[in-house]
PDB file of N, CA and C in Angstrom:
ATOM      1  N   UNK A   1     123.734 -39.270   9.158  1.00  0.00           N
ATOM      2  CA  UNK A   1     124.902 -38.868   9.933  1.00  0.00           C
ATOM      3  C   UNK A   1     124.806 -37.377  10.257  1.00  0.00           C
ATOM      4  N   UNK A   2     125.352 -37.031  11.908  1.00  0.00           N
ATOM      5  CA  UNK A   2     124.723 -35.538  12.120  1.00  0.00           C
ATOM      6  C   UNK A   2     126.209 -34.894  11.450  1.00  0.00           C
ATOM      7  N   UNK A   3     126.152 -33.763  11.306  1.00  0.00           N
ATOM      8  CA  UNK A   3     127.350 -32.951  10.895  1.00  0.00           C
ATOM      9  C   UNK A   3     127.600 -32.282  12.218  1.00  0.00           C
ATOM     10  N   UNK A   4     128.498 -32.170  12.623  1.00  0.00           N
ATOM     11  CA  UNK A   4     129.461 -31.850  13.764  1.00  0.00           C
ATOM     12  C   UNK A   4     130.062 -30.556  13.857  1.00  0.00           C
ATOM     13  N   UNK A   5     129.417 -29.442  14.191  1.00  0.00           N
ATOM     14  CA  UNK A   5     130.188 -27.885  14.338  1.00  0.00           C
ATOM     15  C   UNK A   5     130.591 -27.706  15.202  1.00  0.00           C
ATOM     16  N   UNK A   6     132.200 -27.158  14.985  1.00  0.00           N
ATOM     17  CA  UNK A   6     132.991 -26.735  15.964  1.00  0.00           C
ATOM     18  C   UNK A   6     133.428 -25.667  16.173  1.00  0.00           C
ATOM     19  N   UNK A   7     133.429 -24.996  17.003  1.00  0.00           N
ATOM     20  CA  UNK A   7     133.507 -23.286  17.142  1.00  0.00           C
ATOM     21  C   UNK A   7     135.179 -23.067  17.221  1.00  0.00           C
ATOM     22  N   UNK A   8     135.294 -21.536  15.966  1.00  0.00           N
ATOM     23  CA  UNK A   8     136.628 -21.623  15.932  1.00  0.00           C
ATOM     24  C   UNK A   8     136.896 -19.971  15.645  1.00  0.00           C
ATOM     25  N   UNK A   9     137.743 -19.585  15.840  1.00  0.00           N
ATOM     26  CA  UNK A   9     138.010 -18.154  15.299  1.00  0.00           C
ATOM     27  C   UNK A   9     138.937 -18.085  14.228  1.00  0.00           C
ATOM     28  N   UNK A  10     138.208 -17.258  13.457  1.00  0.00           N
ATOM     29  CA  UNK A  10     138.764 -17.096  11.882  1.00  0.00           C
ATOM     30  C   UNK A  10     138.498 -15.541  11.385  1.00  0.00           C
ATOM     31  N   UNK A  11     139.472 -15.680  10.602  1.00  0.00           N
ATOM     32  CA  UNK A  11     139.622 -13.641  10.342  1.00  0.00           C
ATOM     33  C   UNK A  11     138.896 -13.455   9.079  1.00  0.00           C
ATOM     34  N   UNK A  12     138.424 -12.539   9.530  1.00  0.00           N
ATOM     35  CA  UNK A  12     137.472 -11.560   8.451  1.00  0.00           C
ATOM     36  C   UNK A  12     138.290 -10.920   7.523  1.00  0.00           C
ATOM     37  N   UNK A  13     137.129 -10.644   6.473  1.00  0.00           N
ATOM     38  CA  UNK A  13     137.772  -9.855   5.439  1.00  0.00           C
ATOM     39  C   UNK A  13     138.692  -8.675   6.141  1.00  0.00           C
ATOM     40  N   UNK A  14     138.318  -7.802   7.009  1.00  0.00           N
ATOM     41  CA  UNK A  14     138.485  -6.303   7.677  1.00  0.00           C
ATOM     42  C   UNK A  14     139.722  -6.624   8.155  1.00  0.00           C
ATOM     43  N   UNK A  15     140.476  -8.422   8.164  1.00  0.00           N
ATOM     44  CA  UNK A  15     141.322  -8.518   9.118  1.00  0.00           C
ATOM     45  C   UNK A  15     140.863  -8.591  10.702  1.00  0.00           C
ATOM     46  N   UNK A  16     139.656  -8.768  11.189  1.00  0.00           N
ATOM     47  CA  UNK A  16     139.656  -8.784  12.564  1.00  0.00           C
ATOM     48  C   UNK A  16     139.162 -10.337  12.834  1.00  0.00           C
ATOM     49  N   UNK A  17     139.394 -10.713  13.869  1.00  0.00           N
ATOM     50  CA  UNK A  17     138.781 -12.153  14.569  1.00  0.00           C
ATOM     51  C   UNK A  17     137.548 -12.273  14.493  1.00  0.00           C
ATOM     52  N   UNK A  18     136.939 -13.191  14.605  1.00  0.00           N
ATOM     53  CA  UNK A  18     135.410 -13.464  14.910  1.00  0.00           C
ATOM     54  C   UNK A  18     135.261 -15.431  14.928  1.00  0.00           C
ATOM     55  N   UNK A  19     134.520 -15.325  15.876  1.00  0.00           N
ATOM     56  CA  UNK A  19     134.122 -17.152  16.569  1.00  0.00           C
ATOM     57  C   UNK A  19     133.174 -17.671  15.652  1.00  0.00           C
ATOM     58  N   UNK A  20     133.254 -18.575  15.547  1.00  0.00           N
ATOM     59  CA  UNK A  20     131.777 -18.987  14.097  1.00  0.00           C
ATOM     60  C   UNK A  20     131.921 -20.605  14.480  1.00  0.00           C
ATOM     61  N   UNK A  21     130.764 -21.386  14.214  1.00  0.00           N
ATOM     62  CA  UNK A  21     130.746 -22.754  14.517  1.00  0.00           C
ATOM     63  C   UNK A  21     130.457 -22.772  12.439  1.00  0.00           C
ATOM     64  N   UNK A  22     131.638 -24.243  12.343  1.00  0.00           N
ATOM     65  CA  UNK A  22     132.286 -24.632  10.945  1.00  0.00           C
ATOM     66  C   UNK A  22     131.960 -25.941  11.204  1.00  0.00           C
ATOM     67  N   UNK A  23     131.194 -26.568  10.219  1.00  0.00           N
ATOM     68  CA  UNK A  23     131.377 -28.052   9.876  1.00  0.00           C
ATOM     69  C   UNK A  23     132.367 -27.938   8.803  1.00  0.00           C
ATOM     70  N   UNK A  24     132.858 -28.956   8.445  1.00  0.00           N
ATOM     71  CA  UNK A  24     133.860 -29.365   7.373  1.00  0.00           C
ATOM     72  C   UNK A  24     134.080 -28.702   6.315  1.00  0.00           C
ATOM     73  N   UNK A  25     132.729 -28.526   5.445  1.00  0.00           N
ATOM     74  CA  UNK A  25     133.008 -28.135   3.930  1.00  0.00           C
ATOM     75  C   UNK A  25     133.149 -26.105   4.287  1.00  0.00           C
ATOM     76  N   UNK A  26     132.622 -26.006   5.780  1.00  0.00           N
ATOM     77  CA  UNK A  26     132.492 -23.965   5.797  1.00  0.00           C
ATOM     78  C   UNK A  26     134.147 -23.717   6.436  1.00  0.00           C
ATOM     79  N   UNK A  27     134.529 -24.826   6.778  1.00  0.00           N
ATOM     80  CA  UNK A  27     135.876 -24.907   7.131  1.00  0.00           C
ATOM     81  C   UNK A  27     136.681 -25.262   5.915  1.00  0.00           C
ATOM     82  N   UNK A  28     136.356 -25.680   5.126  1.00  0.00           N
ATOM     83  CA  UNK A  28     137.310 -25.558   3.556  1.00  0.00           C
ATOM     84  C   UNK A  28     136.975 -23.922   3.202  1.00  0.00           C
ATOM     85  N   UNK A  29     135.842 -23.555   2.837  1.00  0.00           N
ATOM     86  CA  UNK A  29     135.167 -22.592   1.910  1.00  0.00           C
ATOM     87  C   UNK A  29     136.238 -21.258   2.668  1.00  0.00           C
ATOM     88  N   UNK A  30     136.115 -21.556   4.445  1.00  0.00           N
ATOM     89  CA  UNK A  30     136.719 -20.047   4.911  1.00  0.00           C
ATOM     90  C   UNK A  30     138.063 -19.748   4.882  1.00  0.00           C
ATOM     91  N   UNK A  31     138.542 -21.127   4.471  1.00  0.00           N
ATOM     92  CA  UNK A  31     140.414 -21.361   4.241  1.00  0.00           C
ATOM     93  C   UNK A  31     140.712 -20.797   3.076  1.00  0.00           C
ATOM     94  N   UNK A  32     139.707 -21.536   2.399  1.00  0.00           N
ATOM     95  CA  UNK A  32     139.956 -21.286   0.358  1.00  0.00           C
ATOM     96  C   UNK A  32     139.918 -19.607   0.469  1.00  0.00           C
ATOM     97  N   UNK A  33     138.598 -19.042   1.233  1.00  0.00           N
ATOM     98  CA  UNK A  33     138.212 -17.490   0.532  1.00  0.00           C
ATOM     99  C   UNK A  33     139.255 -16.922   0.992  1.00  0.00           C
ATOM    100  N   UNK A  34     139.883 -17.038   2.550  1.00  0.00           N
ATOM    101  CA  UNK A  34     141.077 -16.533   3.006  1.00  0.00           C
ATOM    102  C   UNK A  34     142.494 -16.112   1.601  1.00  0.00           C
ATOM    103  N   UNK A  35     142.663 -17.355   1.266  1.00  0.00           N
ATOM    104  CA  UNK A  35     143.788 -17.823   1.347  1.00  0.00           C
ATOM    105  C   UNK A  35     143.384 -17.291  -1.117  1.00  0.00           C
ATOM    106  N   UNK A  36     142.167 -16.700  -0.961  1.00  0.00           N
ATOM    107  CA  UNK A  36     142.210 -15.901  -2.622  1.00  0.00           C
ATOM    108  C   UNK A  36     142.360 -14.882  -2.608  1.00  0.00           C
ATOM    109  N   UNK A  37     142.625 -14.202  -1.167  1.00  0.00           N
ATOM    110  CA  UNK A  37     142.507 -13.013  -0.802  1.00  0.00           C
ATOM    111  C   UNK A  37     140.977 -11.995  -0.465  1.00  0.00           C
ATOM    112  N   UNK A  38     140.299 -12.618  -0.009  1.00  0.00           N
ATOM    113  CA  UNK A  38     138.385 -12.639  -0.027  1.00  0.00           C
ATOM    114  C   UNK A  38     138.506 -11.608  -1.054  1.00  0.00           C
ATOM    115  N   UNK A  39     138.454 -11.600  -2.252  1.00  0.00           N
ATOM    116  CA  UNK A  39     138.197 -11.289  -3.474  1.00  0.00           C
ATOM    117  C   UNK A  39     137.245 -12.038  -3.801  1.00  0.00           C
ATOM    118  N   UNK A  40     136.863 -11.707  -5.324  1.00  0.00           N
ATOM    119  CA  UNK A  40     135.555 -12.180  -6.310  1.00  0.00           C
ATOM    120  C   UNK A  40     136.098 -13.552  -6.420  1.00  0.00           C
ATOM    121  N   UNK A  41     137.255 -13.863  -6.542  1.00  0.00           N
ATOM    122  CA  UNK A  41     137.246 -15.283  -6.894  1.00  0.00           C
ATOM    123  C   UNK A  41     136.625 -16.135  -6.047  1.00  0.00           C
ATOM    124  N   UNK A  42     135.434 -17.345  -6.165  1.00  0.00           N
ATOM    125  CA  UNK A  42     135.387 -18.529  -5.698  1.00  0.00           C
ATOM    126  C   UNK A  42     135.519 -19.633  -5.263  1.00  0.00           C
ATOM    127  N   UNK A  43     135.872 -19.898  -4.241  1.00  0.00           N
ATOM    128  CA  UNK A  43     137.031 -21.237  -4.130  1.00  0.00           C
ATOM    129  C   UNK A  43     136.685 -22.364  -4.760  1.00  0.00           C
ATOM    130  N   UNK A  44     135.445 -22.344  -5.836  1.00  0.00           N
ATOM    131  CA  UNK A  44     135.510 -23.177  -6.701  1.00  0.00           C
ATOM    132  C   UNK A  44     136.053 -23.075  -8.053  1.00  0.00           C
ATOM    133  N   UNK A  45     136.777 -21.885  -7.921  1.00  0.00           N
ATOM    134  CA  UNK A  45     137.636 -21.757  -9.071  1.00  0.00           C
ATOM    135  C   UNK A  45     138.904 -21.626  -8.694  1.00  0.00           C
ATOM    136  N   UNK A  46     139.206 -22.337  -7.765  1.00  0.00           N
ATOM    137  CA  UNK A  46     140.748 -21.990  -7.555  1.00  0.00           C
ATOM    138  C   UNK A  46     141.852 -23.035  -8.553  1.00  0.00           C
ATOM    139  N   UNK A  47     142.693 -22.791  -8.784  1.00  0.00           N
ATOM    140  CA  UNK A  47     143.921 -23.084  -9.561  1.00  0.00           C
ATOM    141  C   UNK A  47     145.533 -23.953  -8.968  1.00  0.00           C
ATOM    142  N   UNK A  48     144.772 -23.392  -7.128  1.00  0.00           N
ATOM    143  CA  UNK A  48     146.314 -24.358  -6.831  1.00  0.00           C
ATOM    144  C   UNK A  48     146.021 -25.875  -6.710  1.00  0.00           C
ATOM    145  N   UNK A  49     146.885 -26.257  -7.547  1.00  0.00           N
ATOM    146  CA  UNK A  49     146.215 -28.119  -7.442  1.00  0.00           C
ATOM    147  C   UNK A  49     147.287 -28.342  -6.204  1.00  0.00           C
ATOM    148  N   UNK A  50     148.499 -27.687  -5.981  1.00  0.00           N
ATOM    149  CA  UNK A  50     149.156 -28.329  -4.900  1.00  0.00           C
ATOM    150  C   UNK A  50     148.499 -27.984  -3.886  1.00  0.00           C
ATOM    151  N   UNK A  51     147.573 -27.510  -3.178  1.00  0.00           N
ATOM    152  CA  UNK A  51     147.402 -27.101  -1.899  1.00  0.00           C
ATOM    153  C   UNK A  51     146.215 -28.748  -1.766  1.00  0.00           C
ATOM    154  N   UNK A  52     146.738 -29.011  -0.570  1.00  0.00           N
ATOM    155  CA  UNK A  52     146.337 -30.478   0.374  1.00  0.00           C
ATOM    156  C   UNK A  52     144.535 -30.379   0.476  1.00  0.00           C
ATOM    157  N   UNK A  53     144.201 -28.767   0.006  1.00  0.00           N
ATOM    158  CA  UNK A  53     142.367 -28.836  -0.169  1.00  0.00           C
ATOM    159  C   UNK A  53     141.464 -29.089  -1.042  1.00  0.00           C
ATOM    160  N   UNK A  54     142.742 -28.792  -2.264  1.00  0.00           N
ATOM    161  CA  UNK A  54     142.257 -28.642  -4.100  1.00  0.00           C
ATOM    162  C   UNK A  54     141.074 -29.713  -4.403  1.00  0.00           C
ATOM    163  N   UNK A  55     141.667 -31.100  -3.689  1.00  0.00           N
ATOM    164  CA  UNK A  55     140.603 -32.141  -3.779  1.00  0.00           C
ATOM    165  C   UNK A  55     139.118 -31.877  -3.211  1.00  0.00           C
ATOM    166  N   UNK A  56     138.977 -31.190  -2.026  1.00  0.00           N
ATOM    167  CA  UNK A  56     137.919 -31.396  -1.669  1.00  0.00           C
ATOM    168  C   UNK A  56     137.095 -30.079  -1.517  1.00  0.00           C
ATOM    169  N   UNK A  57     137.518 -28.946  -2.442  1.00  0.00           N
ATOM    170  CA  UNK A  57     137.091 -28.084  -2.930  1.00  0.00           C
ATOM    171  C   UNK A  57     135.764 -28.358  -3.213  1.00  0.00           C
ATOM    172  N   UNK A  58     135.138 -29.051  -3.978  1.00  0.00           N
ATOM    173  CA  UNK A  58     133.627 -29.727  -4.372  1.00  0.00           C
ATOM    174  C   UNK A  58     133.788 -29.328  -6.116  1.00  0.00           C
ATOM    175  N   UNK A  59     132.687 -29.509  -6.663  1.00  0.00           N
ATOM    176  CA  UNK A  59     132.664 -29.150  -7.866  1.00  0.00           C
ATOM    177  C   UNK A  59     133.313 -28.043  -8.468  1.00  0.00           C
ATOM    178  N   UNK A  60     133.908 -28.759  -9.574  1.00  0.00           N
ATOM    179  CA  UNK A  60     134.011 -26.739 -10.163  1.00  0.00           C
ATOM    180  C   UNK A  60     134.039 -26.211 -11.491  1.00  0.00           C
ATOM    181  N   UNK A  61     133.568 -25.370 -11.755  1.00  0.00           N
ATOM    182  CA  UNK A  61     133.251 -24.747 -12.724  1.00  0.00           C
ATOM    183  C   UNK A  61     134.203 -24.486 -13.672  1.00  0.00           C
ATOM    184  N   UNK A  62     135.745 -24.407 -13.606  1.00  0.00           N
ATOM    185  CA  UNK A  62     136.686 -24.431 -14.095  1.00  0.00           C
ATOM    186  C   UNK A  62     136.550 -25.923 -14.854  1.00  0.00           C
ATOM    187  N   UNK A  63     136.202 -26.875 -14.840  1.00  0.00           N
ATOM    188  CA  UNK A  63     135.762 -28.148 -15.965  1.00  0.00           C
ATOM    189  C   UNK A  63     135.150 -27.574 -16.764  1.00  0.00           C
ATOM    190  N   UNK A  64     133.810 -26.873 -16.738  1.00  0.00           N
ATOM    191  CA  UNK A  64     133.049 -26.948 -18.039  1.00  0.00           C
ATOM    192  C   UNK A  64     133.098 -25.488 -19.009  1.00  0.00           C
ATOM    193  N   UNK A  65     134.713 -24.956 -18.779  1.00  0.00           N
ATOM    194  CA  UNK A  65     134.804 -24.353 -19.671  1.00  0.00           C
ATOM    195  C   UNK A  65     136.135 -24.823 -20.644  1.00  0.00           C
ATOM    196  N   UNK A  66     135.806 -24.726 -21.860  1.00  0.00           N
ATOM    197  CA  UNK A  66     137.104 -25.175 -22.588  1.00  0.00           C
ATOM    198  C   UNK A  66     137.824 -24.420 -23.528  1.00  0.00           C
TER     199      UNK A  66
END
C-alpha cells in the first residue's frame, strides 16, 4: 500500500509557517511536538490519554519504566 502525502502548512518552532508534504504518522508526530510545546519532550512520551491521538501515538517508552 503506497502512503499518500499531502502538502500542508504547519508552524515551526520560531512560530512561522512552512508547507511540508505529511503522511499520517508525520502528521501525528507534528501535532504531538506542537501541541508539548517543541520542547525535549517526545510525543512518545506524552501523558494526555484524553487527547483523540494518545492512541495512535505508536509505541512508548513510558511502559517500560516502572
Amino acid at each position: 500500500m503506497k502512503k499518500t502525502k499531502i502538502e500542508h502548512t504547519i508552524r515551526t518552532k520560531s512560530g512561522n509557517l512552512k508547507k511540508v508534504k505529511l503522511i499520517r504518522s508525520l502528521a501525528i508526530r507534528a501535532f504531538c511536538t506542537e501541541c508539548l510545546g517543541f520542547g525535549e519532550d517526545h510525543p512518545k512520551n506524552c501523558t494526555s490519554i484524553n487527547c483523540p491521538l494518545y492512541p495512535f501515538r505508536g509505541k512508548t517508552e513510558l511502559a517500560y519504566k516502572d
